[in-house]
Every structure is written in C-alpha cells, then in structure tokens.
PDB file of N, CA and C in Angstrom:
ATOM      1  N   UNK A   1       9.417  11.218  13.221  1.00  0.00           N
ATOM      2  CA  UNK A   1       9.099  10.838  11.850  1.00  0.00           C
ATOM      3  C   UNK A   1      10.399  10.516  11.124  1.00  0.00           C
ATOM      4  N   UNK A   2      10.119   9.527   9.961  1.00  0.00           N
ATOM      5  CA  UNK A   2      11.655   9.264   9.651  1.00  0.00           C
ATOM      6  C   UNK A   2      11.798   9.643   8.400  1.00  0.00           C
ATOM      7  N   UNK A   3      12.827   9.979   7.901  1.00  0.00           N
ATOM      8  CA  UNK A   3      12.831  10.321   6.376  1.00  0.00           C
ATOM      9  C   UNK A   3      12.037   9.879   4.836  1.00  0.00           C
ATOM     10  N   UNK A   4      11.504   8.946   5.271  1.00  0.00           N
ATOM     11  CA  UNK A   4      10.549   8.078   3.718  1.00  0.00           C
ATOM     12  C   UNK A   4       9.436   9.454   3.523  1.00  0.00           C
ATOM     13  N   UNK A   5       9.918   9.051   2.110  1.00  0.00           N
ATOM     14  CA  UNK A   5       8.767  10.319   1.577  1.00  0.00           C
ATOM     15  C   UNK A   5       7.242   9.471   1.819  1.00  0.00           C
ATOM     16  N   UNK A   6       6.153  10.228   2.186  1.00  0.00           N
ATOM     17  CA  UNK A   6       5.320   9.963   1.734  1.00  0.00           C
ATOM     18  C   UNK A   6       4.247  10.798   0.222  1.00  0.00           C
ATOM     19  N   UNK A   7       3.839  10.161  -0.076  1.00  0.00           N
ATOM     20  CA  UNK A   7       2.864   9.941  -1.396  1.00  0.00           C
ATOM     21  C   UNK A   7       1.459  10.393  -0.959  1.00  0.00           C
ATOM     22  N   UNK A   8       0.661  11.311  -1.455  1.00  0.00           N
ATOM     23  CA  UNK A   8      -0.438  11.693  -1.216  1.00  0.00           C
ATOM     24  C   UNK A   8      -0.718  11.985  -2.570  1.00  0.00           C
ATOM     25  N   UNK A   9      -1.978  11.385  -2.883  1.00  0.00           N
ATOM     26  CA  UNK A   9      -2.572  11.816  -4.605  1.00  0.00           C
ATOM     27  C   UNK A   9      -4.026  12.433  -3.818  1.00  0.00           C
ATOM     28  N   UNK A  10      -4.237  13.549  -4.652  1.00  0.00           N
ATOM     29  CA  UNK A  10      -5.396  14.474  -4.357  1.00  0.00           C
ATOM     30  C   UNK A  10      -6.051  14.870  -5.366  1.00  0.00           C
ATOM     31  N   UNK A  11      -7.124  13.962  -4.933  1.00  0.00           N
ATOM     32  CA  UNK A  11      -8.243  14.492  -6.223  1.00  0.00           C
ATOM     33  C   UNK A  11      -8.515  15.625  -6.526  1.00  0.00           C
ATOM     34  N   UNK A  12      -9.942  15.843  -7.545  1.00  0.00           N
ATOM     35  CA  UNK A  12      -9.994  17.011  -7.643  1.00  0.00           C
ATOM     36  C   UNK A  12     -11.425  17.406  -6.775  1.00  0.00           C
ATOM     37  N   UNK A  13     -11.684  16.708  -6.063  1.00  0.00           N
ATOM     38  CA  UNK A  13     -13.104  16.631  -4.939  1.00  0.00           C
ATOM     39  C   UNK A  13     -12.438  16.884  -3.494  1.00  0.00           C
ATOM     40  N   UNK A  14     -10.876  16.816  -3.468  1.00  0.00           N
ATOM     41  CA  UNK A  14     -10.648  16.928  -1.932  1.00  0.00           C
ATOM     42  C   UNK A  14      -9.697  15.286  -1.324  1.00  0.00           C
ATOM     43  N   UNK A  15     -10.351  14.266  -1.885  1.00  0.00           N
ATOM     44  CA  UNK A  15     -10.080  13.139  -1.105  1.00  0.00           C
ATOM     45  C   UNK A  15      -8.505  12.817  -1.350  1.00  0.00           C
ATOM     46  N   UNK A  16      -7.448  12.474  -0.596  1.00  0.00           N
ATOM     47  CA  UNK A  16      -6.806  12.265  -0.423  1.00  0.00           C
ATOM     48  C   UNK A  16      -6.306  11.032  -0.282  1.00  0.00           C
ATOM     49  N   UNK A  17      -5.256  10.152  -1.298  1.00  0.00           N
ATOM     50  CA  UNK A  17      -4.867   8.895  -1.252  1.00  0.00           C
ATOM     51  C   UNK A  17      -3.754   8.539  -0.904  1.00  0.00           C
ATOM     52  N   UNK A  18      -3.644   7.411   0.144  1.00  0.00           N
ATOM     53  CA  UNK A  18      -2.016   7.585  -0.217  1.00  0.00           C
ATOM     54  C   UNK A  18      -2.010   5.757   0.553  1.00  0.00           C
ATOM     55  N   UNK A  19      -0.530   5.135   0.663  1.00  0.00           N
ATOM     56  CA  UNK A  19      -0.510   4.250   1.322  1.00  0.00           C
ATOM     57  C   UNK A  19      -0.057   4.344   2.647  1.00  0.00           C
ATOM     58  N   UNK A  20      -0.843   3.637   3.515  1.00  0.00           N
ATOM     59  CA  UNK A  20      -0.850   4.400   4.662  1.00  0.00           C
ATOM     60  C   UNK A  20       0.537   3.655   5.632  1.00  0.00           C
ATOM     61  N   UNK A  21       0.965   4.957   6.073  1.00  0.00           N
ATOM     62  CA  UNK A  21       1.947   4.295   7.339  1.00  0.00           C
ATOM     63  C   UNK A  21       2.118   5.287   8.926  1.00  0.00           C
ATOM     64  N   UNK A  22       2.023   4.695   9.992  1.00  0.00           N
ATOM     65  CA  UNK A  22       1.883   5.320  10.959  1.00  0.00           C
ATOM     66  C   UNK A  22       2.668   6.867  10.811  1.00  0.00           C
ATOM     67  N   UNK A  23       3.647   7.361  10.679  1.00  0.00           N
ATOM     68  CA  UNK A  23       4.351   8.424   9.896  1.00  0.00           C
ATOM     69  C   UNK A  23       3.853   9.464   9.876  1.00  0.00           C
ATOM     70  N   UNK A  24       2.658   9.330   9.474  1.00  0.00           N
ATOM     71  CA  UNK A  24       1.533  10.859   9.338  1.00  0.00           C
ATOM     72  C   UNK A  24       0.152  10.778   9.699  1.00  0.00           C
ATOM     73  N   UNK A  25      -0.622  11.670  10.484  1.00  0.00           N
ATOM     74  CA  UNK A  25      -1.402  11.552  11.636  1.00  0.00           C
ATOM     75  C   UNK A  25      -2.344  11.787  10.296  1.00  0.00           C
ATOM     76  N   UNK A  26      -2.735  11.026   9.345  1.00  0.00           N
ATOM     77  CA  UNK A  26      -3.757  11.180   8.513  1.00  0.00           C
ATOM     78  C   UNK A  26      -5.103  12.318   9.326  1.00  0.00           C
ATOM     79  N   UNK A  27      -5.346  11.804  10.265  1.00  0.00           N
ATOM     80  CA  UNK A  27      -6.868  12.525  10.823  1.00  0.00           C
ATOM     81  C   UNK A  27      -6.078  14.030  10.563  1.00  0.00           C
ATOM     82  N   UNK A  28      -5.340  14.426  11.054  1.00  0.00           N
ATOM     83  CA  UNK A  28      -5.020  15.798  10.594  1.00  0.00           C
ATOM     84  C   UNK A  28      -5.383  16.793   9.529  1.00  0.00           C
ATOM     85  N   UNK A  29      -5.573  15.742   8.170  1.00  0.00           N
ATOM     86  CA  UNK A  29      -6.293  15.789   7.238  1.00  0.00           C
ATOM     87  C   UNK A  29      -7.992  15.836   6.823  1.00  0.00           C
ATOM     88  N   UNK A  30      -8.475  15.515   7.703  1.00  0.00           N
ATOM     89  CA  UNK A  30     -10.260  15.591   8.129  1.00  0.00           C
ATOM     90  C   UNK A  30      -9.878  14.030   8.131  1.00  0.00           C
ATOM     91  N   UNK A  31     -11.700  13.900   7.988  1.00  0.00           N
ATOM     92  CA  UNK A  31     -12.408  12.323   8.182  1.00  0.00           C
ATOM     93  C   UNK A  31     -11.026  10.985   7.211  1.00  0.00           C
ATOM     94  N   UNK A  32     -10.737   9.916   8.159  1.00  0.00           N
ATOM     95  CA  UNK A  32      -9.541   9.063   7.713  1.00  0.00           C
ATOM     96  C   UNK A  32     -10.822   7.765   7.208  1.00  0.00           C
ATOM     97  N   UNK A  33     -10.331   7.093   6.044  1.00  0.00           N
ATOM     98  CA  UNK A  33     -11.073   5.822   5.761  1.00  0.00           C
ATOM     99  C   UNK A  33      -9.974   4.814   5.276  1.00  0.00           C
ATOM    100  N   UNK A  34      -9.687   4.187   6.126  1.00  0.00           N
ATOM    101  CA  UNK A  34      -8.554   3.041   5.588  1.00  0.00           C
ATOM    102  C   UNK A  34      -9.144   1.748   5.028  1.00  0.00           C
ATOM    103  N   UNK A  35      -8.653   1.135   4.037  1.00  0.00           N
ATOM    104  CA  UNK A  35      -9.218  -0.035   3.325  1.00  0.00           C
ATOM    105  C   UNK A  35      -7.734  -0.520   2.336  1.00  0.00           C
ATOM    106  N   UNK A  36      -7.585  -1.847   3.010  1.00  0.00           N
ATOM    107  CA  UNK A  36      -6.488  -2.624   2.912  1.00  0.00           C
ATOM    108  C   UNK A  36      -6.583  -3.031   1.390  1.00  0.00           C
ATOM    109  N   UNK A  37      -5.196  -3.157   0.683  1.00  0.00           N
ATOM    110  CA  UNK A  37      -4.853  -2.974  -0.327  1.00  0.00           C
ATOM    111  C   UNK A  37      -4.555  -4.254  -0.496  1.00  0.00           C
ATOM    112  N   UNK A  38      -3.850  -4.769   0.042  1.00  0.00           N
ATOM    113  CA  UNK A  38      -3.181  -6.246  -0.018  1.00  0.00           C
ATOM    114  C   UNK A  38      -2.983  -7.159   1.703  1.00  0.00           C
ATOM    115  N   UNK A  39      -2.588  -8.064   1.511  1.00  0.00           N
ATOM    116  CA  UNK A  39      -1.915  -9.104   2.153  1.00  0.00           C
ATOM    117  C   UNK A  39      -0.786  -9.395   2.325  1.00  0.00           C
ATOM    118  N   UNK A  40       0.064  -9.543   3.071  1.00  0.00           N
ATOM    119  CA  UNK A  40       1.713 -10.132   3.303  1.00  0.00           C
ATOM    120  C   UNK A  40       1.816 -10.972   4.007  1.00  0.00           C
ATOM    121  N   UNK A  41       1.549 -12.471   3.548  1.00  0.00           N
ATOM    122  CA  UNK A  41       1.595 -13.622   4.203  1.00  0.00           C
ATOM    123  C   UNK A  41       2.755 -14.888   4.343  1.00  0.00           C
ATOM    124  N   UNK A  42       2.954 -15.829   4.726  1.00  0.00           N
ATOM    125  CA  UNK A  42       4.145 -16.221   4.332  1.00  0.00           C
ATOM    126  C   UNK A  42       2.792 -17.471   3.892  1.00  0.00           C
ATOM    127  N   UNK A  43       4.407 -18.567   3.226  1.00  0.00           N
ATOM    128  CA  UNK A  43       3.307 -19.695   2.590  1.00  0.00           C
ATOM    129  C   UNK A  43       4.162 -21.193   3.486  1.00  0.00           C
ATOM    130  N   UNK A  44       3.472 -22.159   3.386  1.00  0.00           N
ATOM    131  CA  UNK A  44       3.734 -23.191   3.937  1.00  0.00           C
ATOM    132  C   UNK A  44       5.245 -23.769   4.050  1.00  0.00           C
ATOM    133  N   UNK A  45       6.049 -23.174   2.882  1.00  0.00           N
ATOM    134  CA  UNK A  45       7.644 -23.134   2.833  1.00  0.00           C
ATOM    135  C   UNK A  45       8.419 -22.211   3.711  1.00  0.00           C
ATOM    136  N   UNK A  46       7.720 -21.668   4.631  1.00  0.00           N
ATOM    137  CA  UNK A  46       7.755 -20.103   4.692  1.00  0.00           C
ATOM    138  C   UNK A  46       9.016 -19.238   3.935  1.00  0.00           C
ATOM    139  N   UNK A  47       8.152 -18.837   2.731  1.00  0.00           N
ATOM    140  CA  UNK A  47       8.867 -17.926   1.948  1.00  0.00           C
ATOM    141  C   UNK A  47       7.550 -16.584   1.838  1.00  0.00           C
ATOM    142  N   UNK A  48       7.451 -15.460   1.841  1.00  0.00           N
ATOM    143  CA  UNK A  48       6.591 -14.758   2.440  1.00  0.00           C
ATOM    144  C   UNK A  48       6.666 -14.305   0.621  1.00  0.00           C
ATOM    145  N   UNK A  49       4.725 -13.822   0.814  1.00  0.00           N
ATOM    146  CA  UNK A  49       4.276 -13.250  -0.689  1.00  0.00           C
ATOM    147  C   UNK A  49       3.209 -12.060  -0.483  1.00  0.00           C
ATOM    148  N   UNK A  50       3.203 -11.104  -1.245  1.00  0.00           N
ATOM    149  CA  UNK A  50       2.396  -9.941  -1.244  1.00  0.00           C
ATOM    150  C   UNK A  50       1.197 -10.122  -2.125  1.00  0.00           C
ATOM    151  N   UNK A  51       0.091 -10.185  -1.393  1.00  0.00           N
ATOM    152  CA  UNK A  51      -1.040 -10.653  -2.409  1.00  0.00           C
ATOM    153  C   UNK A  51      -2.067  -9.601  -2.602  1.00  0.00           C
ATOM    154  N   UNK A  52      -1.737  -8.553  -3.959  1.00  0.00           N
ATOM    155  CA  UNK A  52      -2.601  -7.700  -4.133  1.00  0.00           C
ATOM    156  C   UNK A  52      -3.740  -7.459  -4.536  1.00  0.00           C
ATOM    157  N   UNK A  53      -4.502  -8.925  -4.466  1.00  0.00           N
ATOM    158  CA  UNK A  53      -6.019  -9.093  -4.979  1.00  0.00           C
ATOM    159  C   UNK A  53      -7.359  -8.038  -4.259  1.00  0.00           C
ATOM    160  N   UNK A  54      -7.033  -7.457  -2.854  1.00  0.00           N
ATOM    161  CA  UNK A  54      -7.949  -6.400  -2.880  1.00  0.00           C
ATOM    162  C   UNK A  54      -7.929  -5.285  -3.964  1.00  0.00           C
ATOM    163  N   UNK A  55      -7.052  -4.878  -4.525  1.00  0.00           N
ATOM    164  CA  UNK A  55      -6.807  -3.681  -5.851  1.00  0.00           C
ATOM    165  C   UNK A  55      -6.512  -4.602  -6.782  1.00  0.00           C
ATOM    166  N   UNK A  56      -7.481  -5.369  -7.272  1.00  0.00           N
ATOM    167  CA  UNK A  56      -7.254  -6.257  -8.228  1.00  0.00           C
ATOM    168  C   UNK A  56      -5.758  -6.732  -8.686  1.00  0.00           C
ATOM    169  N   UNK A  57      -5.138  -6.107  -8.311  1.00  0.00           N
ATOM    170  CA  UNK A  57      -3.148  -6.286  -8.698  1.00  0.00           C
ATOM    171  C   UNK A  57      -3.126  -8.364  -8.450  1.00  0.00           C
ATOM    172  N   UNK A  58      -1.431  -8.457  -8.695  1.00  0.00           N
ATOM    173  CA  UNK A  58      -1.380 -10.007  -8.409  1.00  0.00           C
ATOM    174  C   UNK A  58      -0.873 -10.244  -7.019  1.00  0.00           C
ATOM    175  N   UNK A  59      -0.008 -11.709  -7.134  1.00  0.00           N
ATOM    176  CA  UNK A  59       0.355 -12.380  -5.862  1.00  0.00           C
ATOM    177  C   UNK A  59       1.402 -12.334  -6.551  1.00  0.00           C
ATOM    178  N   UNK A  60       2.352 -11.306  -5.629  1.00  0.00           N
ATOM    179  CA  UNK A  60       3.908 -11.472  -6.013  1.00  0.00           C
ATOM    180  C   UNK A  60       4.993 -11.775  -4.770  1.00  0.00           C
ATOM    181  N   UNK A  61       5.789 -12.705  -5.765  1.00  0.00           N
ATOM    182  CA  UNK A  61       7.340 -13.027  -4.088  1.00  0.00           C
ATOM    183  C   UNK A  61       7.064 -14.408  -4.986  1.00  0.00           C
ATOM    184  N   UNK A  62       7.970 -15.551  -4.733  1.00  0.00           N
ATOM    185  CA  UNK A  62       7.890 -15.773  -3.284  1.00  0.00           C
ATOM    186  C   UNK A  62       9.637 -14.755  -2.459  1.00  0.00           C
ATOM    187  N   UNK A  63       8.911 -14.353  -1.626  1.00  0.00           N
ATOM    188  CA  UNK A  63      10.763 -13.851  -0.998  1.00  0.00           C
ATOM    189  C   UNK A  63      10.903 -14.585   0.603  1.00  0.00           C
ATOM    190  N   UNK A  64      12.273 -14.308   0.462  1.00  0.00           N
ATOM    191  CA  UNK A  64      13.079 -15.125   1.696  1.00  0.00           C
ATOM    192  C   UNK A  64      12.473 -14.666   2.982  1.00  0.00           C
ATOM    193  N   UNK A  65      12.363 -13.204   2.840  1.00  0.00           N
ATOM    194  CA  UNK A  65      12.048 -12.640   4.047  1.00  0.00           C
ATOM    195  C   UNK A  65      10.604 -11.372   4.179  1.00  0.00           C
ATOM    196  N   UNK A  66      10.078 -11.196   5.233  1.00  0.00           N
ATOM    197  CA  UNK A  66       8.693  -9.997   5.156  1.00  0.00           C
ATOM    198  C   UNK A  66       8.903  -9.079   4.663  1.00  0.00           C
ATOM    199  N   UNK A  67      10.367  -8.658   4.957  1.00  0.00           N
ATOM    200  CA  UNK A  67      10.608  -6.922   4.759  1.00  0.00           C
ATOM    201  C   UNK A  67      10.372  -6.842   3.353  1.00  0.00           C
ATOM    202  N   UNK A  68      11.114  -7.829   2.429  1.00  0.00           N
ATOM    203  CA  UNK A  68      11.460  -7.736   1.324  1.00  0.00           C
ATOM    204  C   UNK A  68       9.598  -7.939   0.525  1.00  0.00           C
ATOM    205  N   UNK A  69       8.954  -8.752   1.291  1.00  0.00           N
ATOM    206  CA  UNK A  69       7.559  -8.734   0.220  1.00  0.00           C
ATOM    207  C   UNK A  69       6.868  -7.590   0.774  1.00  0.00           C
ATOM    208  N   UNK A  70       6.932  -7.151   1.661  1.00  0.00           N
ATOM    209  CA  UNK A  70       6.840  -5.467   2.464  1.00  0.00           C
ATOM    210  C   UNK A  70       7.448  -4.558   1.467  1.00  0.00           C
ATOM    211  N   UNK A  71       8.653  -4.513   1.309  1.00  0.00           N
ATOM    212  CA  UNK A  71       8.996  -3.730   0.022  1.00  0.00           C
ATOM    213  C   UNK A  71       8.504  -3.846  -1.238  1.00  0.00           C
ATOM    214  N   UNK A  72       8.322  -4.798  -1.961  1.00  0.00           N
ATOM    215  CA  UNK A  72       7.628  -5.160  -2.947  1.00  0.00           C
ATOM    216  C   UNK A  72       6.399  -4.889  -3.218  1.00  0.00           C
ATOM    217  N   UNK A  73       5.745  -5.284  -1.822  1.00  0.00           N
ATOM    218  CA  UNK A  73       3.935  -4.419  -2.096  1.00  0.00           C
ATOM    219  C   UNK A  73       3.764  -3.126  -2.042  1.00  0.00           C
ATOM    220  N   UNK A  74       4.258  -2.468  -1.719  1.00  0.00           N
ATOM    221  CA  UNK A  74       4.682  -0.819  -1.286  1.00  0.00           C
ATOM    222  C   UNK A  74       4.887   0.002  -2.401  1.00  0.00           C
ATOM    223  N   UNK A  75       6.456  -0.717  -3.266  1.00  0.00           N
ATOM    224  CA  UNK A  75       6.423  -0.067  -4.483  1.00  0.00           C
ATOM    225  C   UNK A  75       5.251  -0.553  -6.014  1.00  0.00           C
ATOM    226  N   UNK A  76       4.935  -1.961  -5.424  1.00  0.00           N
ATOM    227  CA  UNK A  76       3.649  -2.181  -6.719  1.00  0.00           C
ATOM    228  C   UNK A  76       2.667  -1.119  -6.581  1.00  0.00           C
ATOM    229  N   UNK A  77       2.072  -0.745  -5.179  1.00  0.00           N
ATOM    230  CA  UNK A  77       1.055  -0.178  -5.168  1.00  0.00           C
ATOM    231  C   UNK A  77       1.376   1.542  -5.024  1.00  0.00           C
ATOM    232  N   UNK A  78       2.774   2.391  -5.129  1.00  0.00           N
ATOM    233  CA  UNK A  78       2.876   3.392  -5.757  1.00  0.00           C
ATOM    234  C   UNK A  78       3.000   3.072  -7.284  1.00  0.00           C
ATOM    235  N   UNK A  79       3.391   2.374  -7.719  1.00  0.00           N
ATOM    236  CA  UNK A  79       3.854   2.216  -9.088  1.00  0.00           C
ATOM    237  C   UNK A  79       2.244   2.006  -9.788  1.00  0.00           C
ATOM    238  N   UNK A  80       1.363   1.265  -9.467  1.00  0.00           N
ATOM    239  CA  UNK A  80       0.291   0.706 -10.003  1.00  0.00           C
ATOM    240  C   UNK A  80      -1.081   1.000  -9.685  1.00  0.00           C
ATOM    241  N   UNK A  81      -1.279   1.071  -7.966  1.00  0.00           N
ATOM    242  CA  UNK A  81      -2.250   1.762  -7.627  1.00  0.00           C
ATOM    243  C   UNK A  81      -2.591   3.225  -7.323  1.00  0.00           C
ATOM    244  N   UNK A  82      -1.266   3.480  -6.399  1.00  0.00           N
ATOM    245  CA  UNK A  82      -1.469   4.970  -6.230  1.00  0.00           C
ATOM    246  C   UNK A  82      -1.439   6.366  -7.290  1.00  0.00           C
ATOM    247  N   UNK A  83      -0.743   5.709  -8.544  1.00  0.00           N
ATOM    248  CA  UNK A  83      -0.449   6.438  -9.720  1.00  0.00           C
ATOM    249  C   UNK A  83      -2.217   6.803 -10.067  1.00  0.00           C
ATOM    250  N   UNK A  84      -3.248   5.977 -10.184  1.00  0.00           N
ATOM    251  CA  UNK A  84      -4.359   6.361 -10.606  1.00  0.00           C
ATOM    252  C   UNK A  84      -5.710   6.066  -9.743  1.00  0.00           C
ATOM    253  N   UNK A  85      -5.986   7.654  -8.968  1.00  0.00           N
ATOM    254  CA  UNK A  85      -6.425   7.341  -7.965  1.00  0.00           C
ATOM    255  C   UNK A  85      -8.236   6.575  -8.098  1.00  0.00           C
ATOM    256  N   UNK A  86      -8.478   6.558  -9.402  1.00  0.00           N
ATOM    257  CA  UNK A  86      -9.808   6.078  -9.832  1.00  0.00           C
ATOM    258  C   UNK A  86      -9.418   4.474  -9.431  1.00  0.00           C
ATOM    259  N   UNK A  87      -8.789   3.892  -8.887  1.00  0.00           N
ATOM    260  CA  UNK A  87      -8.655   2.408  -8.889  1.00  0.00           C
ATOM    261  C   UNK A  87      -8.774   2.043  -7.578  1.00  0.00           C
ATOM    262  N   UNK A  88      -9.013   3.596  -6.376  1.00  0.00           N
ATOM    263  CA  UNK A  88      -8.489   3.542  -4.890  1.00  0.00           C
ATOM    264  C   UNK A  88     -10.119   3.578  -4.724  1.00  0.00           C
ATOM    265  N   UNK A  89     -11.215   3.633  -5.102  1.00  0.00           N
ATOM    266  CA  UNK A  89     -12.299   3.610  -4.230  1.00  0.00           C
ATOM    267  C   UNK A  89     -13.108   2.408  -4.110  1.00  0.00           C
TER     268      UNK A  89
END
C-alpha cells in the first residue's frame, strides 16, 4: 500500500463513501457497490479532460497529460462530491 491517504465519509446508517482506488480491499468493509463518478478521456487534439457529469459536476482540463486530468478529477470529487455524502447515491 502506498502512502495516499484515503477518504472514507460514513454515514450515519453505516454506508461508507469514498473514491475508490485499488489501495484498500473495500470488501473488507461488508457488501462493496462501485458506481463511476466521472470519465477521463482524451479529445481529438489529444489533450485529456475529466468529465464529471455522472455526479452532476462539469467537464474540466483540457490538460497535456492523463495523470494531470487524473489529478484533477480526484481532487474535484473530494473537494465537491465526497464532502457531502447525500450527492453519492
């Protein structure tokens, strides 16, 4: 496991949110339900963009490279989604 913190928001029913990365054996936790947050696609220039229209969020980048719209969707969706977990079901 590598040093990145992970983020877990916990309701008050039990369910557990977080953005998921191989890192932590979620099932460990009981029953796992994953449901994709966004997109990281590149575009016809290839300049790559994070498109957060599954959590209603926007289409942000354009960036040079994946990692970087990889980084970008990661912190939108602690910053925006994971902060309020009523927006995760």
């Amino acid at each position: 496991m590598n040093s990145e913190i992970i983020e877990l928001v916990i309701e008050p029913g039990g369910t557990a949110i977080c953005v998921y990365t191989d890192d932590l054996d979620l099932a460990r936790l009981g029953e796992v339900r994953v449901r994709r947050a966004s997109h990281c696609e590149p575009d016809e220039h290839g300049q790559w963009w994070a498109d957060l229209a599954p959590v209603d969020g926007p289409k942000i980048g354009p960036f040079n490279k994946r990692s970087e719209a990889l980084d970008a969707e990661v912190a939108w969706l602690r910053e925006h989604w994971l902060c309020c977990p009523s927006l995760a079901t």
